[in-house]
N, C-alpha and C. Protein backbone atom coordinates (compact mmCIF):
# COMPACT_ATOMS: atom_id res chain seq x y z
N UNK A 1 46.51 -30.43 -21.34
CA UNK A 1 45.47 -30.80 -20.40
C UNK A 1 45.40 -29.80 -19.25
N UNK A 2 46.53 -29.60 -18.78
CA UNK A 2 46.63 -28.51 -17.55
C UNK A 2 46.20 -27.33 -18.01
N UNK A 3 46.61 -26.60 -19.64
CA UNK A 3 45.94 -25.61 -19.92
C UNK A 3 44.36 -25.77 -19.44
N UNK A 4 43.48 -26.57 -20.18
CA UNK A 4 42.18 -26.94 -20.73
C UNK A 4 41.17 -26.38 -19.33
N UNK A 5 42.31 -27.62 -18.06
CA UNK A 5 41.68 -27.35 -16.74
C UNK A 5 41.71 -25.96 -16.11
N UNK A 6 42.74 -25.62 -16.19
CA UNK A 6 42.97 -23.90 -16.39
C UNK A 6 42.01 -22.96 -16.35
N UNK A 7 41.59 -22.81 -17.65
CA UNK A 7 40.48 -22.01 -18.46
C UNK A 7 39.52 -22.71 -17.86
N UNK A 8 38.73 -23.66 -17.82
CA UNK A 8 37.79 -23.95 -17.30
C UNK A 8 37.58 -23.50 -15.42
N UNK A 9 38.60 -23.51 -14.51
CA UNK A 9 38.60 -23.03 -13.63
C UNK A 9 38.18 -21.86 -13.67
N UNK A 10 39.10 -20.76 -14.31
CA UNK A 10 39.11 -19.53 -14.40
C UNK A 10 37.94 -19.09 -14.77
N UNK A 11 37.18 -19.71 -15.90
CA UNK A 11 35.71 -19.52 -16.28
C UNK A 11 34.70 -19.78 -15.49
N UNK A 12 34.79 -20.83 -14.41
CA UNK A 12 33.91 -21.02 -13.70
C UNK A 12 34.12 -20.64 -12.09
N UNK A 13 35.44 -19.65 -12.44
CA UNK A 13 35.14 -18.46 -11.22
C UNK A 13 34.59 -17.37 -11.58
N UNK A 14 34.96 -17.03 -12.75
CA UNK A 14 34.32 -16.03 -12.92
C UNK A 14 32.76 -15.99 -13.26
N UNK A 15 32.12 -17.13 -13.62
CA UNK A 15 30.94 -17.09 -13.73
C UNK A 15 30.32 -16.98 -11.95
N UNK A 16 30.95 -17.42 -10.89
CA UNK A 16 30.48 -17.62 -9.51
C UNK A 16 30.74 -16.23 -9.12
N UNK A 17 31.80 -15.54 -9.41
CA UNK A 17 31.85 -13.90 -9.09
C UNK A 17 30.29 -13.20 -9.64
N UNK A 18 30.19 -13.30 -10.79
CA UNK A 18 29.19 -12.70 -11.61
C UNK A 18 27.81 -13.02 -10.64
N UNK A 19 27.76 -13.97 -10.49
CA UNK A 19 26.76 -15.08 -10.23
C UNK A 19 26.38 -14.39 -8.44
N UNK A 20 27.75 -14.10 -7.75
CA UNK A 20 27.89 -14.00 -6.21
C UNK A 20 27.42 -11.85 -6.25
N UNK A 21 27.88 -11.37 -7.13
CA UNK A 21 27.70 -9.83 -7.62
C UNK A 21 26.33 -9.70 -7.42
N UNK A 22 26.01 -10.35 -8.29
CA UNK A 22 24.14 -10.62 -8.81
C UNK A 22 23.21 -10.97 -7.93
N UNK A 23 23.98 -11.37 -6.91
CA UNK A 23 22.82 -11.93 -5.73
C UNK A 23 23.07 -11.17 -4.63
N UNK A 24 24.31 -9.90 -4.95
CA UNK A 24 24.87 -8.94 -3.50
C UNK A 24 23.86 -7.94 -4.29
N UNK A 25 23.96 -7.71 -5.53
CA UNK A 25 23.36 -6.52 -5.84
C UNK A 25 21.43 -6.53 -5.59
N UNK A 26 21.41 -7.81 -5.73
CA UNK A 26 19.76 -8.01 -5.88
C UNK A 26 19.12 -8.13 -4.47
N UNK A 27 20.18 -8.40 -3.52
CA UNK A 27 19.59 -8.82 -1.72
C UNK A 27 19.89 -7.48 -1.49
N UNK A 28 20.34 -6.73 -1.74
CA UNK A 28 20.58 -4.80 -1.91
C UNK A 28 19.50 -4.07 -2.24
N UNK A 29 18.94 -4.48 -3.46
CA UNK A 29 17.67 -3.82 -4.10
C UNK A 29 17.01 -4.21 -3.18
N UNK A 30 16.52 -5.10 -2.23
CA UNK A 30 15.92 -5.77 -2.19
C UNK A 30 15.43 -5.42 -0.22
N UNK A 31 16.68 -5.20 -0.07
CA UNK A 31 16.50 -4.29 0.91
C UNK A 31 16.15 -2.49 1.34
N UNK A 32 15.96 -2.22 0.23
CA UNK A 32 16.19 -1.11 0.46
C UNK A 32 14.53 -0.43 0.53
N UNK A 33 13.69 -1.76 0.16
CA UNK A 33 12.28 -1.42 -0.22
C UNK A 33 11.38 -1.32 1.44
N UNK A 34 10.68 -0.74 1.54
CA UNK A 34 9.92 -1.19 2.43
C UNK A 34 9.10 -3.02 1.87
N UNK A 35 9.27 -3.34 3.47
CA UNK A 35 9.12 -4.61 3.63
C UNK A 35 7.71 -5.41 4.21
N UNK A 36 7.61 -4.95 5.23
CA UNK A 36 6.55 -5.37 6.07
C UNK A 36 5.54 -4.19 6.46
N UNK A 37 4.96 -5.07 7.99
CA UNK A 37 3.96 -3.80 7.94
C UNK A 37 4.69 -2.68 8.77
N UNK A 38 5.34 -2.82 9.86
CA UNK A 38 6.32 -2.20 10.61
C UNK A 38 7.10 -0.85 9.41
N UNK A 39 7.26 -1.11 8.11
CA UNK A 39 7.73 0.11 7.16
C UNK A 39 7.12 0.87 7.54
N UNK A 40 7.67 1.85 6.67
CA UNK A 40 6.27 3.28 6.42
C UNK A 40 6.74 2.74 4.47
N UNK A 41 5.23 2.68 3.93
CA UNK A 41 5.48 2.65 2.60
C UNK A 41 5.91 3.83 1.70
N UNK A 42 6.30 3.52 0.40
CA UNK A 42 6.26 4.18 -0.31
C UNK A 42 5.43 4.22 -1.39
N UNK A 43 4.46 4.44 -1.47
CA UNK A 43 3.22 4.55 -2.19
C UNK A 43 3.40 5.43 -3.58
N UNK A 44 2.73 4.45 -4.80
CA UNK A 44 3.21 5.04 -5.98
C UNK A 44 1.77 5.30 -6.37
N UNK A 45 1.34 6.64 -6.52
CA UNK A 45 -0.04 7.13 -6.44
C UNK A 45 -0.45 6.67 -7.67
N UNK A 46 0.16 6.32 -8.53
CA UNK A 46 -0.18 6.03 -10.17
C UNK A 46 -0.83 4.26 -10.36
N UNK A 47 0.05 3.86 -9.73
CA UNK A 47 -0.17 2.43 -9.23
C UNK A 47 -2.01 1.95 -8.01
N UNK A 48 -2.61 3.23 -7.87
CA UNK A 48 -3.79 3.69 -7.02
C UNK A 48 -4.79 3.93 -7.53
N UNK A 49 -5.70 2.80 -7.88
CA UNK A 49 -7.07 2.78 -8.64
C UNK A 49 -7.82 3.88 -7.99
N UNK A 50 -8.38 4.75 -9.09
CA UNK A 50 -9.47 6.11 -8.09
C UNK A 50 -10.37 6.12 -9.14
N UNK A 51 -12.03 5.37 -8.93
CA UNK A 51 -12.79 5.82 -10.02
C UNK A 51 -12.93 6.94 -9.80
N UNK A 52 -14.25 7.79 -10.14
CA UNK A 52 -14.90 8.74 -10.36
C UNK A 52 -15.61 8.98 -8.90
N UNK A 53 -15.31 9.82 -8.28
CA UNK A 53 -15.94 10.37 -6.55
C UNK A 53 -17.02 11.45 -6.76
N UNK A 54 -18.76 10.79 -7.27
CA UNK A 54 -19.77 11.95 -7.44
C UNK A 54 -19.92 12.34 -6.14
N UNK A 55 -20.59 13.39 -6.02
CA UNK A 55 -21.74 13.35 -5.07
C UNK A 55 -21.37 14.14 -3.81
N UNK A 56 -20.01 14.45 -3.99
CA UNK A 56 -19.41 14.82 -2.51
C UNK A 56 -19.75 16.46 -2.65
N UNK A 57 -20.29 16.68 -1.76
CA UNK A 57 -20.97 18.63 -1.71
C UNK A 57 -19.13 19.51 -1.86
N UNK A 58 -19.04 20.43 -2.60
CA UNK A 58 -18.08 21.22 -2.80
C UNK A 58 -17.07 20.95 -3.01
N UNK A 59 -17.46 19.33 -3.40
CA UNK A 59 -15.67 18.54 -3.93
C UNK A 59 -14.90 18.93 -3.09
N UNK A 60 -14.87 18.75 -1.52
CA UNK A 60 -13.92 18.87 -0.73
C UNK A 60 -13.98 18.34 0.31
N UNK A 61 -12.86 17.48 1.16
CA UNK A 61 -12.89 16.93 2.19
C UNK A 61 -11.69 16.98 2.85
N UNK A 62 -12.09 16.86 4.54
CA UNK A 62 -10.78 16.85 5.35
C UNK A 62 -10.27 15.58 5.57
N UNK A 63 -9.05 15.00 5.86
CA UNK A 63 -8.50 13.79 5.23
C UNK A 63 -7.90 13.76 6.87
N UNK A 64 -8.37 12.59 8.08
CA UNK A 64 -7.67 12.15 8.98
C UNK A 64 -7.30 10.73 8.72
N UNK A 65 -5.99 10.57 9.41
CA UNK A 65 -5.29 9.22 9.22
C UNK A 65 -4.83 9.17 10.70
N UNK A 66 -5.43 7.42 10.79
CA UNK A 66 -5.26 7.03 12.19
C UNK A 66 -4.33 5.70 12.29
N UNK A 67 -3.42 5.31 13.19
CA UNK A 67 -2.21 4.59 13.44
C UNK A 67 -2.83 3.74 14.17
N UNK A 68 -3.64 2.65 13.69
CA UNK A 68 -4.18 1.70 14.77
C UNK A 68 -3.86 0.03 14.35
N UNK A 69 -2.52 0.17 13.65
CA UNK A 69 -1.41 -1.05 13.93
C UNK A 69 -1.45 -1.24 15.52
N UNK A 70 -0.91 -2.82 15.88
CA UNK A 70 -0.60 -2.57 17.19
C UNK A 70 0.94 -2.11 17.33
N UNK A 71 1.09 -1.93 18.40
CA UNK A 71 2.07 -1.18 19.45
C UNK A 71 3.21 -1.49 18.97
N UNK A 72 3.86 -2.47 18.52
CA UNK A 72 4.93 -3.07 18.14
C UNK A 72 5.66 -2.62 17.05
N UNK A 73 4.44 -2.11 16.32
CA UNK A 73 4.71 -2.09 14.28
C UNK A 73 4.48 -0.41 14.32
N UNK A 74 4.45 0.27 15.42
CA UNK A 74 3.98 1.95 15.18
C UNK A 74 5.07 2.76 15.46
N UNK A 75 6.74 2.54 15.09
CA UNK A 75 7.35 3.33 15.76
C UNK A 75 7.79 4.42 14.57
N UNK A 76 7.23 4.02 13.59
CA UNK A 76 7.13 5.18 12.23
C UNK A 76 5.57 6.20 12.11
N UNK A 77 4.60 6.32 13.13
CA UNK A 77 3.36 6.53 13.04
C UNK A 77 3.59 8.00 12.39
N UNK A 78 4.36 8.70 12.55
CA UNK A 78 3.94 10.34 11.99
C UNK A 78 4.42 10.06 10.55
N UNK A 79 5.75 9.49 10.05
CA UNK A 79 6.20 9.27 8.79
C UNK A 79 4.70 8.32 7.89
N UNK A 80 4.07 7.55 8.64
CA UNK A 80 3.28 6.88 7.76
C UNK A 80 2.04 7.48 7.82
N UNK A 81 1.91 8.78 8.44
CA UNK A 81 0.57 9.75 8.54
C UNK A 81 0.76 10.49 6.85
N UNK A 82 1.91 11.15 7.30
CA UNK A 82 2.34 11.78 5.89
C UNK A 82 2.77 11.24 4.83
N UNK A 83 2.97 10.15 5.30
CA UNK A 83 2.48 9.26 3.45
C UNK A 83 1.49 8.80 2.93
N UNK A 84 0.53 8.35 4.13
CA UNK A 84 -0.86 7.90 3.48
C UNK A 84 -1.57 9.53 3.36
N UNK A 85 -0.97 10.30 3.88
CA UNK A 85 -1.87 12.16 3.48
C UNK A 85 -1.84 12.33 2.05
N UNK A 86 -0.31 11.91 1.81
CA UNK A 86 0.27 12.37 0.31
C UNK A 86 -0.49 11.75 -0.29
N UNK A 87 -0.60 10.21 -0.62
CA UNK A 87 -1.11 9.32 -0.96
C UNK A 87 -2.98 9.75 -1.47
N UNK A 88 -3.42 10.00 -0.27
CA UNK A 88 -4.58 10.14 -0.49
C UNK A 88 -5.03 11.62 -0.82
N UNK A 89 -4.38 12.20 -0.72
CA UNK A 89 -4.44 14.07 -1.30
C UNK A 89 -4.60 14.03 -3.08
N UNK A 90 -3.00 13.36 -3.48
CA UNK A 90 -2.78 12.65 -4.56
C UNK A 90 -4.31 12.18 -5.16
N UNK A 91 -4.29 11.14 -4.91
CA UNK A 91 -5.69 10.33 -5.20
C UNK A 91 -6.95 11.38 -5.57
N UNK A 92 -7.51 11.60 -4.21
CA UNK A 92 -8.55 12.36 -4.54
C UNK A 92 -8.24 13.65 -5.35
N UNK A 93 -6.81 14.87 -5.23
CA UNK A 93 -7.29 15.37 -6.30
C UNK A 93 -7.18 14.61 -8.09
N UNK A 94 -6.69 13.68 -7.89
CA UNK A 94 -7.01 13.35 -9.91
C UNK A 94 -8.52 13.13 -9.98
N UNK A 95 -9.25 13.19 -9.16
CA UNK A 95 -10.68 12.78 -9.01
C UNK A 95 -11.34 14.02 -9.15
N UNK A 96 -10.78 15.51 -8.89
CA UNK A 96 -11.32 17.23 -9.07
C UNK A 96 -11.55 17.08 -7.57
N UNK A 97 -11.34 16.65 -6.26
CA UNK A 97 -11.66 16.59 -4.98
C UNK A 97 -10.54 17.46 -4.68
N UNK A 98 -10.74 18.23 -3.67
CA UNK A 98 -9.51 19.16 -2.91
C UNK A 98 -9.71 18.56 -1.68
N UNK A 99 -8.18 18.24 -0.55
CA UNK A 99 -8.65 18.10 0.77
C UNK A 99 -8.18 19.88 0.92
N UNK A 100 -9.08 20.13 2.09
CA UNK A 100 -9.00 20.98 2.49
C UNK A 100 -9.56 21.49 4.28
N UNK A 101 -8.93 21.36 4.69
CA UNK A 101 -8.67 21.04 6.87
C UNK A 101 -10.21 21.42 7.34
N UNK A 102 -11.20 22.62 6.45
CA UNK A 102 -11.75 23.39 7.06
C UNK A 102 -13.41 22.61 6.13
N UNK A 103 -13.29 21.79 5.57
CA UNK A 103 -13.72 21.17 4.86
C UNK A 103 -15.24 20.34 6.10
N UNK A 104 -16.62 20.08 5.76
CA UNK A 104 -17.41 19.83 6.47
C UNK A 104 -17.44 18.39 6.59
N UNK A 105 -17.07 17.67 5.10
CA UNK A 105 -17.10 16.84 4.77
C UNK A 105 -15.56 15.90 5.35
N UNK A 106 -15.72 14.71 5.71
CA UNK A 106 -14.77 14.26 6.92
C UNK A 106 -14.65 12.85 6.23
N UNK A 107 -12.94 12.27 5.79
CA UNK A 107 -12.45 11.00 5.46
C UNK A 107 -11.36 10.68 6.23
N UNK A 108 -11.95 9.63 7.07
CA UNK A 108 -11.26 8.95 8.27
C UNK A 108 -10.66 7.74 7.82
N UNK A 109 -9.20 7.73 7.81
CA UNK A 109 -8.42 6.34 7.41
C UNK A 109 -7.96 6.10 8.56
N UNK A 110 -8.20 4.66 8.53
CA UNK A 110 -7.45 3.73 9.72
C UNK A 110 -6.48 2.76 9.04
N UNK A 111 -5.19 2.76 9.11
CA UNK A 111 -4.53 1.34 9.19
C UNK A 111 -4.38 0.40 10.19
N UNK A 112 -4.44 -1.11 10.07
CA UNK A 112 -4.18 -1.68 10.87
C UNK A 112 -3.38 -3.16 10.35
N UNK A 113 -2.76 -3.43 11.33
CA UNK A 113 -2.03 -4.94 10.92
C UNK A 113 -2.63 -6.01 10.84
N UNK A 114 -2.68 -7.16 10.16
CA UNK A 114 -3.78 -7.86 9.91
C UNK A 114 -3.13 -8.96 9.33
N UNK A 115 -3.16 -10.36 9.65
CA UNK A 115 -2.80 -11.52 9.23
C UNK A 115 -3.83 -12.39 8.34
N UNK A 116 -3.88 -12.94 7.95
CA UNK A 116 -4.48 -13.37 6.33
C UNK A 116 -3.96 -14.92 6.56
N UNK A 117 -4.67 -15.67 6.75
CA UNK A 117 -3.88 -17.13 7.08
C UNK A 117 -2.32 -16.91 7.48
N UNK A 118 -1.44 -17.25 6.60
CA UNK A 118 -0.15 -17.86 6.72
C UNK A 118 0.77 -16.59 6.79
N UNK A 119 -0.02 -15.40 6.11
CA UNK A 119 0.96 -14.05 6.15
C UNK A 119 0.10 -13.02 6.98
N UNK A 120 1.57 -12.18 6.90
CA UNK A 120 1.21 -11.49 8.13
C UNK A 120 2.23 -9.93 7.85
N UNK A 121 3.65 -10.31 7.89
CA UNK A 121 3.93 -9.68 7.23
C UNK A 121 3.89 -8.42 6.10
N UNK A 122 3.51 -8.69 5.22
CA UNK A 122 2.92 -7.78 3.75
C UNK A 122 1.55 -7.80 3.68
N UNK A 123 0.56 -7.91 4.93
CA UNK A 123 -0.64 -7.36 5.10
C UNK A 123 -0.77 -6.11 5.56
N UNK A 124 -2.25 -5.46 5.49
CA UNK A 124 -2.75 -4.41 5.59
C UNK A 124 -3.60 -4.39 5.50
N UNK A 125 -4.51 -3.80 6.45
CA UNK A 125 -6.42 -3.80 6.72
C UNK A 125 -6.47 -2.07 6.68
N UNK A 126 -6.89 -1.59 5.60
CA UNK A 126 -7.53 0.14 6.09
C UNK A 126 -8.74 -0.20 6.38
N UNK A 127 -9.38 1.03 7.09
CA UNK A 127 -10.89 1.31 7.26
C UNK A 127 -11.27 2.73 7.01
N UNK A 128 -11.93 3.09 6.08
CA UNK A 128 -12.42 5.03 5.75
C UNK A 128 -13.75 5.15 6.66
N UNK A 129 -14.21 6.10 6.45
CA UNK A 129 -15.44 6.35 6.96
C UNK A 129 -15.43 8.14 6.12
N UNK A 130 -16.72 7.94 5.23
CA UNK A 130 -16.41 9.64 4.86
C UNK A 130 -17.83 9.95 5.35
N UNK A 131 -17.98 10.80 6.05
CA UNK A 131 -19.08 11.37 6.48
C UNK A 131 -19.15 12.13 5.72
N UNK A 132 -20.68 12.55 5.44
CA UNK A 132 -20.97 13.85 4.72
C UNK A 132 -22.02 14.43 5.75
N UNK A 133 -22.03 15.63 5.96
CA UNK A 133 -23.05 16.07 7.06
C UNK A 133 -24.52 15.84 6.78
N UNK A 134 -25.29 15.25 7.25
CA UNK A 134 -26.84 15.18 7.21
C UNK A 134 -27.38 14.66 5.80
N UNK A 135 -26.42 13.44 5.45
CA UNK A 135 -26.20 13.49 3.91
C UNK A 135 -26.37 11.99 4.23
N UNK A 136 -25.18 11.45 5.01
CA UNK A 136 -24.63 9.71 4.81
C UNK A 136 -23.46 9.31 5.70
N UNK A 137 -22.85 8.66 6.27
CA UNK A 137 -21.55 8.41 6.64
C UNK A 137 -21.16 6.89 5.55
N UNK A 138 -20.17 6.96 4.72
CA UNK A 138 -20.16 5.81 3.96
C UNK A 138 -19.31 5.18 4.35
N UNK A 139 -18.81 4.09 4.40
CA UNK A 139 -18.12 2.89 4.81
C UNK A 139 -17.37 2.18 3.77
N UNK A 140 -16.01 1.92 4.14
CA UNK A 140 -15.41 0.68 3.09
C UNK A 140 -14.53 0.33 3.94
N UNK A 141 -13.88 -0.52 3.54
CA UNK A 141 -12.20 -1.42 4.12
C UNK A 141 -12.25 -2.07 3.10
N UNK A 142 -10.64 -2.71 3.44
CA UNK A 142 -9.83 -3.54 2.30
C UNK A 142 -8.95 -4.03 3.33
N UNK A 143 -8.42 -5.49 2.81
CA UNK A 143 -7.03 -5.86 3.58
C UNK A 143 -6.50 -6.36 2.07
N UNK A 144 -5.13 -5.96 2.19
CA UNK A 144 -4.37 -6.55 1.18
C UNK A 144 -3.25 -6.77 1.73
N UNK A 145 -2.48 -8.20 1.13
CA UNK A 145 -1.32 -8.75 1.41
C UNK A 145 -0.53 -8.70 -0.20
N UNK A 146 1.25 -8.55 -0.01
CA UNK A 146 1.51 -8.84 -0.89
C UNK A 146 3.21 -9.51 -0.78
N UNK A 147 2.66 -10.74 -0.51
CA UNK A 147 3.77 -11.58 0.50
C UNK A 147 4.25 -12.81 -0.46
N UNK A 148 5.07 -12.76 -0.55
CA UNK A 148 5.76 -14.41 -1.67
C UNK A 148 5.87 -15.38 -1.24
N UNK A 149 5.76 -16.94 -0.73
CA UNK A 149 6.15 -17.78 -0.05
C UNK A 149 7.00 -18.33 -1.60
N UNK A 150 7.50 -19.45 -0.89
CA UNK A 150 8.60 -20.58 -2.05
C UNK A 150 7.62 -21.38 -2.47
N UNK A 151 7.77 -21.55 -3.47
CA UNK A 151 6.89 -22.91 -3.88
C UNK A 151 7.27 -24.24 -3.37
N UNK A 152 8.34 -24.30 -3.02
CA UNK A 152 8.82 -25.76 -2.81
C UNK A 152 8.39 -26.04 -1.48
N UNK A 153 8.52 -24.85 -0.24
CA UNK A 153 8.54 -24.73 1.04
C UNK A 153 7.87 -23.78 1.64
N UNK A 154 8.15 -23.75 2.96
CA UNK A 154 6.80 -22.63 3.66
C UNK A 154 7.55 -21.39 3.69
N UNK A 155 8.66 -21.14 2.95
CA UNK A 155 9.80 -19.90 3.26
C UNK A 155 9.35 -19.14 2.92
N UNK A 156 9.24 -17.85 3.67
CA UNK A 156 8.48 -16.96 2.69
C UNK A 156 10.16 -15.93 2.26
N UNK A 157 9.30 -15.87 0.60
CA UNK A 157 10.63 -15.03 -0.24
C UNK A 157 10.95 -13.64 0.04
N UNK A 158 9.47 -13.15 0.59
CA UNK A 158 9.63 -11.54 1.15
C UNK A 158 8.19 -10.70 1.01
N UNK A 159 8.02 -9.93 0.82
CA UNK A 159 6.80 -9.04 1.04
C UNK A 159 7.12 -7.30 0.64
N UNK A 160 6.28 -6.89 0.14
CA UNK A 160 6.24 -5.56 -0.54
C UNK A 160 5.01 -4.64 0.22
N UNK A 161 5.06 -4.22 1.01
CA UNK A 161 4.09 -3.52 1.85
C UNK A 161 3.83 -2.48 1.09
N UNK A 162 4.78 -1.60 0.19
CA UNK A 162 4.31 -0.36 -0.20
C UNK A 162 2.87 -1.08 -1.60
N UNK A 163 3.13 -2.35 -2.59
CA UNK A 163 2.29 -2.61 -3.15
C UNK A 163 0.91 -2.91 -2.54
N UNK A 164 1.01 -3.52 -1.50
CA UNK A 164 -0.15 -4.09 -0.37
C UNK A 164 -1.09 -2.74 -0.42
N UNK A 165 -0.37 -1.48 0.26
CA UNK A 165 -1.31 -0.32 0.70
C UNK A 165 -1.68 -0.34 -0.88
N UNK A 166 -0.98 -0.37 -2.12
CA UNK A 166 -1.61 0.88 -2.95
C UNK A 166 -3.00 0.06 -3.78
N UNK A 167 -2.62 -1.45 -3.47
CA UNK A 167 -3.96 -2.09 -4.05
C UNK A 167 -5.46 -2.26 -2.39
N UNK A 168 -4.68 -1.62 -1.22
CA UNK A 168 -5.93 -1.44 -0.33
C UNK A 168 -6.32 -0.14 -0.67
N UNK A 169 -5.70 0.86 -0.98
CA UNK A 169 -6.26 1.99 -1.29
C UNK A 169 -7.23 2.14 -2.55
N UNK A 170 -6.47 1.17 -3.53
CA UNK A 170 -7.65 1.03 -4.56
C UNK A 170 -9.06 0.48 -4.53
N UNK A 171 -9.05 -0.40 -3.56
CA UNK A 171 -10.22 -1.56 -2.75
C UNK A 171 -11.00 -0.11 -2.17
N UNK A 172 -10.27 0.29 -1.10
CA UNK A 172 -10.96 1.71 -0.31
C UNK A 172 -11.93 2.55 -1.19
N UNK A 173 -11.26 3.23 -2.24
CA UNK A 173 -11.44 4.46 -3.15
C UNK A 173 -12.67 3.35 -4.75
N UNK A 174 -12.26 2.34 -4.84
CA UNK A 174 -13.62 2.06 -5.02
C UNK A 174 -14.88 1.52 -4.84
N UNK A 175 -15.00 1.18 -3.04
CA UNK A 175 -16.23 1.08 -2.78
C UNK A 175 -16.77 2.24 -2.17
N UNK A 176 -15.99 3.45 -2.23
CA UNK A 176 -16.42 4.25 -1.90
C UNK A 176 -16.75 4.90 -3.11
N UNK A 177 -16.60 4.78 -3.90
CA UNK A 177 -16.70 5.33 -5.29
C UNK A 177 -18.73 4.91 -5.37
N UNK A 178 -18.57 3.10 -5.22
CA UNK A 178 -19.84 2.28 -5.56
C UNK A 178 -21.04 2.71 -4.02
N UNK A 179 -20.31 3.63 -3.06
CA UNK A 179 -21.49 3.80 -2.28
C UNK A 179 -21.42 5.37 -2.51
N UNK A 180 -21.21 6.65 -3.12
CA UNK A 180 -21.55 7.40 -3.99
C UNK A 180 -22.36 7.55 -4.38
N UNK A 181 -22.07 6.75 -5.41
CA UNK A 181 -23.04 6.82 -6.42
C UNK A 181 -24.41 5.86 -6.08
N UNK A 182 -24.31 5.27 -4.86
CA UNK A 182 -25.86 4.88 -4.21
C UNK A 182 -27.01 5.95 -3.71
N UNK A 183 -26.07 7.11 -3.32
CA UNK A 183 -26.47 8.55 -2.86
C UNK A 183 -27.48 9.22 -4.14
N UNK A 184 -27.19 8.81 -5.44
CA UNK A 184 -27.72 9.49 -6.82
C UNK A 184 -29.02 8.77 -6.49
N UNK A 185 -29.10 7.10 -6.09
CA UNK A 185 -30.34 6.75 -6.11
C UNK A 185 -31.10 7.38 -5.01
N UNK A 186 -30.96 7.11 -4.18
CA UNK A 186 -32.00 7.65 -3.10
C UNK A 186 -32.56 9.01 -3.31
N UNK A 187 -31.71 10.17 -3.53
CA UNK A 187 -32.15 11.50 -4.06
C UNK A 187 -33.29 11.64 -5.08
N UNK A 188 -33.26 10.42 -5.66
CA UNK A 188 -34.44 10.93 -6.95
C UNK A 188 -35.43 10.02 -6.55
């Protein structure tokens, strides 16, 4: 009998080790991600819907990015300039677009922090504006959240900010895509 209890102890420490490993290793992963909006993301350009960008004169544009989170959440503002640059350099060229500084044609990104009912956290509001000279200034935004609550409770499980930007960037890049190609109509 004392054996029996034994082994069963021993087994059901070691299943709580395994068990206690598994939840050090996973609150690890788990940290290591950007979180909120306060991160600077890491943006997986592949994961970044980009239809087809007609219409733009010399397939080239200069790419500004503006830090208009509030005050609190901006103490990464140059790190998250040069990721939404990468990000959107990325993007537009799989599209045959070059940015290029000297470029006439002008795409203005704004981020900002933005609460969504209950989250707040793993939100994100961009705003573009691509001017084309004597052509159009086109317009889009997106807010995307990508925040977990519990099902049982109001806890929230956590938030993925770098997914948030890359499905606002996709929101961005295709209504700008759908006011484009509004440019084909008016011309003819």
């Amino acid at each position: 009998m004392y054996q029996r209890a034994n082994k069963t102890c021993s087994h059901n420490l070691k299943w709580h080790l395994a068990l206690t490993f598994s939840f050090v290793i996973l609150t690890g992963c788990a940290t290591l991600r950007p979180t909120n909006i306060s991160n600077v993301p890491t943006i997986n350009v592949a994961n970044v819907k980009v239809p087809p960008l007609k219409n733009i004169p010399q397939k080239t544009v200069s790419v500004n990015i503006l830090d208009n989170r509030d005050s609190q959440y901006r103490e990464n503002t140059e790190a998250l300039q040069r990721e939404l640059r990468r990000a959107v350099t990325l993007s537009l060229k799989s599209q045959g677009i070059a940015v290029n500084s000297t470029s006439t044609n002008v795409l203005l990104m704004s981020v900002q922090d933005q609460q969504v009912g209950e989250y707040k956290d793993g939100c994100v509001k961009m705003n573009a504006m691509l001017a084309i000279p004597q052509v159009a200034n086109l317009y889009s935004d997106a807010t995307s959240c990508f925040e977990m609550k519990s099902p049982v409770s109001d806890v929230s499980m956590g938030s993925d900010i770098n997914q948030a930007y890359e499905m606002a960037l996709s929101t961005v890049f295709q209504n700008l895509s759908t006011n484009l190609l509004k440019l084909t109509a008016v011309k003819k």
